[in-house]
C-alpha atoms as a PDB file:
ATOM      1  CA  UNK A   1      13.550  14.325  18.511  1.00  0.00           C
ATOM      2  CA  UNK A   2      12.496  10.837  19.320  1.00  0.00           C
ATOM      3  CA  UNK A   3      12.221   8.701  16.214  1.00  0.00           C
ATOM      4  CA  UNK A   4       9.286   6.144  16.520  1.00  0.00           C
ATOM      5  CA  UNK A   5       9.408   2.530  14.314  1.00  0.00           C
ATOM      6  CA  UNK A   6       5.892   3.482  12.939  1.00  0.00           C
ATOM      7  CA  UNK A   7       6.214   7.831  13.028  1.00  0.00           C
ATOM      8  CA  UNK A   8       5.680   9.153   9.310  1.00  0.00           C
ATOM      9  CA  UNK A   9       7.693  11.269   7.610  1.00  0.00           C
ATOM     10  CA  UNK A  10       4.958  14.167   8.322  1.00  0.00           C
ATOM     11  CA  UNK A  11       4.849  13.493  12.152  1.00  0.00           C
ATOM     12  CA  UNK A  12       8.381  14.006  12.343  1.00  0.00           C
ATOM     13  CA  UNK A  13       8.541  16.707   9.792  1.00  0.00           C
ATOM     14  CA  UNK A  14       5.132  18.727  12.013  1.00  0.00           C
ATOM     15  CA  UNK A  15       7.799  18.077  15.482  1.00  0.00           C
ATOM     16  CA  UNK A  16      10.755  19.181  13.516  1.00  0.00           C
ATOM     17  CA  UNK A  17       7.994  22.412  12.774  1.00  0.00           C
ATOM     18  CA  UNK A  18       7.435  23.144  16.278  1.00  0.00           C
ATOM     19  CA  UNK A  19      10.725  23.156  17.270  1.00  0.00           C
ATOM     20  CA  UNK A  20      11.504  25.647  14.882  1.00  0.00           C
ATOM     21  CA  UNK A  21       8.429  27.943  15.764  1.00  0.00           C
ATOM     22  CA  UNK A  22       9.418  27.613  19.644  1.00  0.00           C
ATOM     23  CA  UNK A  23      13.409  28.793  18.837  1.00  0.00           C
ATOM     24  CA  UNK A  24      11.917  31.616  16.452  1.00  0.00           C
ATOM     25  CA  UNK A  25       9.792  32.886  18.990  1.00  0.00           C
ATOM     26  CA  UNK A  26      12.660  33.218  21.519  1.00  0.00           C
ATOM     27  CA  UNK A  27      15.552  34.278  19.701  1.00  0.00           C
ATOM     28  CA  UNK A  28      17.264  37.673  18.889  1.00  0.00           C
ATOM     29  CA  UNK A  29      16.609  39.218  15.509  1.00  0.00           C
ATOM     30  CA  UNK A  30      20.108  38.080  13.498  1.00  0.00           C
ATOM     31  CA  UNK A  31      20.672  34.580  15.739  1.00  0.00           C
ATOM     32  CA  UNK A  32      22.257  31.756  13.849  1.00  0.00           C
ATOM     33  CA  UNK A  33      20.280  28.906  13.602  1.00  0.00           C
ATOM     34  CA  UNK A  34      20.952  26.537  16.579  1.00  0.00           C
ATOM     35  CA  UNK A  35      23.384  23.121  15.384  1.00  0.00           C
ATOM     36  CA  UNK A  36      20.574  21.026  17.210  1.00  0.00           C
ATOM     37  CA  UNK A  37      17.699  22.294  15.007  1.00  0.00           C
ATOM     38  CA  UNK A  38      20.151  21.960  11.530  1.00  0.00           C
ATOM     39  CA  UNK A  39      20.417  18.227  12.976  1.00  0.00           C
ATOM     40  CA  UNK A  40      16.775  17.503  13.141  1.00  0.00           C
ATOM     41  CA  UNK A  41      16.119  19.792  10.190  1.00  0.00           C
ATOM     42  CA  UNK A  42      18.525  17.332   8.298  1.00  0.00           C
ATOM     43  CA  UNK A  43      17.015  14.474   9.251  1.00  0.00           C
ATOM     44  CA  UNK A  44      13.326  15.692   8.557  1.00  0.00           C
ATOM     45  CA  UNK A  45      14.894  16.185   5.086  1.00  0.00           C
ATOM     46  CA  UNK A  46      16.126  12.562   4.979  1.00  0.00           C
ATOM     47  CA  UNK A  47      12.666  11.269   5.978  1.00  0.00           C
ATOM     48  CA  UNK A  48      10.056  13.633   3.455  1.00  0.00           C
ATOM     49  CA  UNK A  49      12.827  15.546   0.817  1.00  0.00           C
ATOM     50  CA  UNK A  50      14.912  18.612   0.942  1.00  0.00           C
ATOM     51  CA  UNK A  51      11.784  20.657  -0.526  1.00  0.00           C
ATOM     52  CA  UNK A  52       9.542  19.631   1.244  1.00  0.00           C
ATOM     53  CA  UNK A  53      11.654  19.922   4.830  1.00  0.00           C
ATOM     54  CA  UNK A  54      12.836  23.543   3.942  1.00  0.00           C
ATOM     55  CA  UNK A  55       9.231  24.862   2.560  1.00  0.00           C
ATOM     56  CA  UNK A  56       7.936  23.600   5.932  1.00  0.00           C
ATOM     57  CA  UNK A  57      10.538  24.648   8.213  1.00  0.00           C
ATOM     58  CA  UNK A  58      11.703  27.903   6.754  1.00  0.00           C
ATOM     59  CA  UNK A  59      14.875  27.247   5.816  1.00  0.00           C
ATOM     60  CA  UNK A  60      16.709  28.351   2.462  1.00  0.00           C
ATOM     61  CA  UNK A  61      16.841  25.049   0.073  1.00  0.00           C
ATOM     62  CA  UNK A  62      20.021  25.025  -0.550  1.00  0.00           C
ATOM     63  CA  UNK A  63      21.937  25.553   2.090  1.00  0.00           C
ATOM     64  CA  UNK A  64      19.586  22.916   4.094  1.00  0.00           C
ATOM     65  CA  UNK A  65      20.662  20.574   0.605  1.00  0.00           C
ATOM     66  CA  UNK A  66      24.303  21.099   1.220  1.00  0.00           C
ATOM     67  CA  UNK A  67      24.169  20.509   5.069  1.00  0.00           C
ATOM     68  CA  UNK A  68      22.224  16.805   3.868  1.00  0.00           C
ATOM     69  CA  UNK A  69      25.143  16.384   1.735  1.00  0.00           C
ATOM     70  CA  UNK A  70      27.862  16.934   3.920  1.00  0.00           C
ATOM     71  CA  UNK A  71      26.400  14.094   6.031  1.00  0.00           C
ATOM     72  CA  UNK A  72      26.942  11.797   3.294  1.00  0.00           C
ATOM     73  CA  UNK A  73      30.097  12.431   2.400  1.00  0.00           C
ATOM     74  CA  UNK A  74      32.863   9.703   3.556  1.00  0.00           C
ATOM     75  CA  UNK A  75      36.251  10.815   4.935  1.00  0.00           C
ATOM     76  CA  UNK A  76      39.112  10.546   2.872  1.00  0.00           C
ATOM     77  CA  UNK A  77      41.474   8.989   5.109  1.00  0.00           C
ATOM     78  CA  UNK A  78      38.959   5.904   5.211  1.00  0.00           C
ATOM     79  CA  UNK A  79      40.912   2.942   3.713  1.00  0.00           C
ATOM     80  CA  UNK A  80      39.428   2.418   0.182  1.00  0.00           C
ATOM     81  CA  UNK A  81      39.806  -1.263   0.471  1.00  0.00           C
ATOM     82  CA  UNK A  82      37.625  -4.115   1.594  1.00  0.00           C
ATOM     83  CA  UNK A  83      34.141  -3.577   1.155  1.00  0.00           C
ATOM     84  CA  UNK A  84      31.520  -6.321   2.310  1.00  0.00           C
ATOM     85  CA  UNK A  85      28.271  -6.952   0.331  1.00  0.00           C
ATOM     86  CA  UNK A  86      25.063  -5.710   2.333  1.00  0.00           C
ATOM     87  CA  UNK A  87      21.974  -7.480   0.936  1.00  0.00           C
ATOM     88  CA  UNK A  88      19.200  -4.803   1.727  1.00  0.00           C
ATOM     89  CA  UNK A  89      15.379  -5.947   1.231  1.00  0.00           C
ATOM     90  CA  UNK A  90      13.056  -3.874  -1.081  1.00  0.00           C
ATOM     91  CA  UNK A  91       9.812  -2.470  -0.616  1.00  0.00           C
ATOM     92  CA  UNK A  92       6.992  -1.259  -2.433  1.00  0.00           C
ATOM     93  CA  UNK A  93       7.044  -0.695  -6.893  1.00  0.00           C
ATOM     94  CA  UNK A  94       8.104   3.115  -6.965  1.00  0.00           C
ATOM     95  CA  UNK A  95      11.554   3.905  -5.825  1.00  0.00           C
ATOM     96  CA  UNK A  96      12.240   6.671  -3.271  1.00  0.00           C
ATOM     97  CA  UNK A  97      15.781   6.486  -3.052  1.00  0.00           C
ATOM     98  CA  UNK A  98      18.439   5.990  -5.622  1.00  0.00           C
ATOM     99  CA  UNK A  99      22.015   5.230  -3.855  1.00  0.00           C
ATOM    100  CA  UNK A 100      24.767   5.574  -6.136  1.00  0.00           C
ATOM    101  CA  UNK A 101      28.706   5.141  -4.645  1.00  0.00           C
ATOM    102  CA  UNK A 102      31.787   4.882  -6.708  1.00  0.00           C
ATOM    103  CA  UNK A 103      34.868   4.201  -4.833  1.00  0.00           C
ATOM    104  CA  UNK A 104      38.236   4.765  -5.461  1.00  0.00           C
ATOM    105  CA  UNK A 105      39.017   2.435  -7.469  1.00  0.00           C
ATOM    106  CA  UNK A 106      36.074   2.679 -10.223  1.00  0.00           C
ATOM    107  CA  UNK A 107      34.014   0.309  -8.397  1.00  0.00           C
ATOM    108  CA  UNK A 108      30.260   1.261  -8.547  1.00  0.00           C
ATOM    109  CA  UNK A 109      27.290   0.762  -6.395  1.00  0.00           C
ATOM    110  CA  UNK A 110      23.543   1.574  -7.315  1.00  0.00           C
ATOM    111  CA  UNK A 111      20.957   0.548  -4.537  1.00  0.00           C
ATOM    112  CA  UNK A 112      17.415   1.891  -5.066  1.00  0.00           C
ATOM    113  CA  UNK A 113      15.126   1.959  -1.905  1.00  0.00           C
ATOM    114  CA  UNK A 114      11.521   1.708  -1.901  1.00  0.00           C
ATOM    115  CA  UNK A 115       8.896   2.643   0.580  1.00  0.00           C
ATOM    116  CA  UNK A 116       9.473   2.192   3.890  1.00  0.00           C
ATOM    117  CA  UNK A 117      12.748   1.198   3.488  1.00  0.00           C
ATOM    118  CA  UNK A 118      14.444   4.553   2.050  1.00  0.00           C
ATOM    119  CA  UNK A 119      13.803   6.534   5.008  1.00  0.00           C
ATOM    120  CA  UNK A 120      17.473   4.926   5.806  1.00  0.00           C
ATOM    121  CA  UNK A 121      18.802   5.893   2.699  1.00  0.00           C
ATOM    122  CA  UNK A 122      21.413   7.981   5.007  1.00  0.00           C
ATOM    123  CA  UNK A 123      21.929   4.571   7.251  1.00  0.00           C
ATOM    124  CA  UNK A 124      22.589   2.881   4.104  1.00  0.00           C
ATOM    125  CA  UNK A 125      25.378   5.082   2.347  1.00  0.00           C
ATOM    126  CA  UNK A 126      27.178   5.320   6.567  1.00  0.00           C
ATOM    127  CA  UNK A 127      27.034   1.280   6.948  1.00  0.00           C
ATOM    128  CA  UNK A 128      28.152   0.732   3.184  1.00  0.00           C
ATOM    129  CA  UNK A 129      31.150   3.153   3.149  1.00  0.00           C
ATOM    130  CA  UNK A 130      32.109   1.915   6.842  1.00  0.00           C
ATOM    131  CA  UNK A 131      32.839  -1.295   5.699  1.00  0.00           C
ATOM    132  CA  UNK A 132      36.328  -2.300   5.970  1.00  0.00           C
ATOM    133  CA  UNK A 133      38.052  -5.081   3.156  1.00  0.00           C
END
């Protein structure tokens, strides 16, 4: 799936569709869900909601929820130390993305993105926890 600067969340989420239709129309009765359409299922979900994404595409909410999560999570054996300050621009008066990280240590982070910008919400939380001190 090709990801566009200008593509909206429900151009992406209608391609994510297709692809989805197309696999279903070809598979065996009882055929696990290809990795490549979980990977552009996830990020549909990223761009328009978990809800949203799995009432469109099929897909149970949950476990399409706990696939979005596992892409969040940060390794363990990344060193807890040096983190650099990001200063990220906001957009728009409603948030659409709260960002909330705690690291080891107690230290909290709460970033909330607005339009435009929290369709990298999932950028965000990689770049801030890849940071080394």
């Amino acid at each position: 799936m090709k990801e566009g600067p200008h593509r909206s969340s429900h151009d992406i989420l209608s391609d994510v569709r297709s692809q989805f239709e197309r696999w279903r129309q070809g598979r065996k009765r009882g055929t696990r869900i290809p990795e490549t359409l979980w990977q552009a299922a996830v990020e549909a979900a990223g761009e328009c909601g978990v809800s949203k994404a799995s009432q469109a595409l099929g897909l149970d909410y949950y476990g399409l929820k706990k696939r979005v999560e596992s892409t969040l999570e940060v390794s363990d054996s990344e060193p807890a130390a040096g983190r650099e300050f990001l200063e990220i621009p906001l957009f728009a008066s409603a948030a659409d993305c709260v960002l909330e990280m705690v690291d080891a240590e107690g230290t909290r982070l709460r970033v909330e993105l607005r339009g435009s910008a929290a369709a990298h919400c999932q950028t965000l939380a990689q770049a801030l926890w890849s940071v080394t001190r």
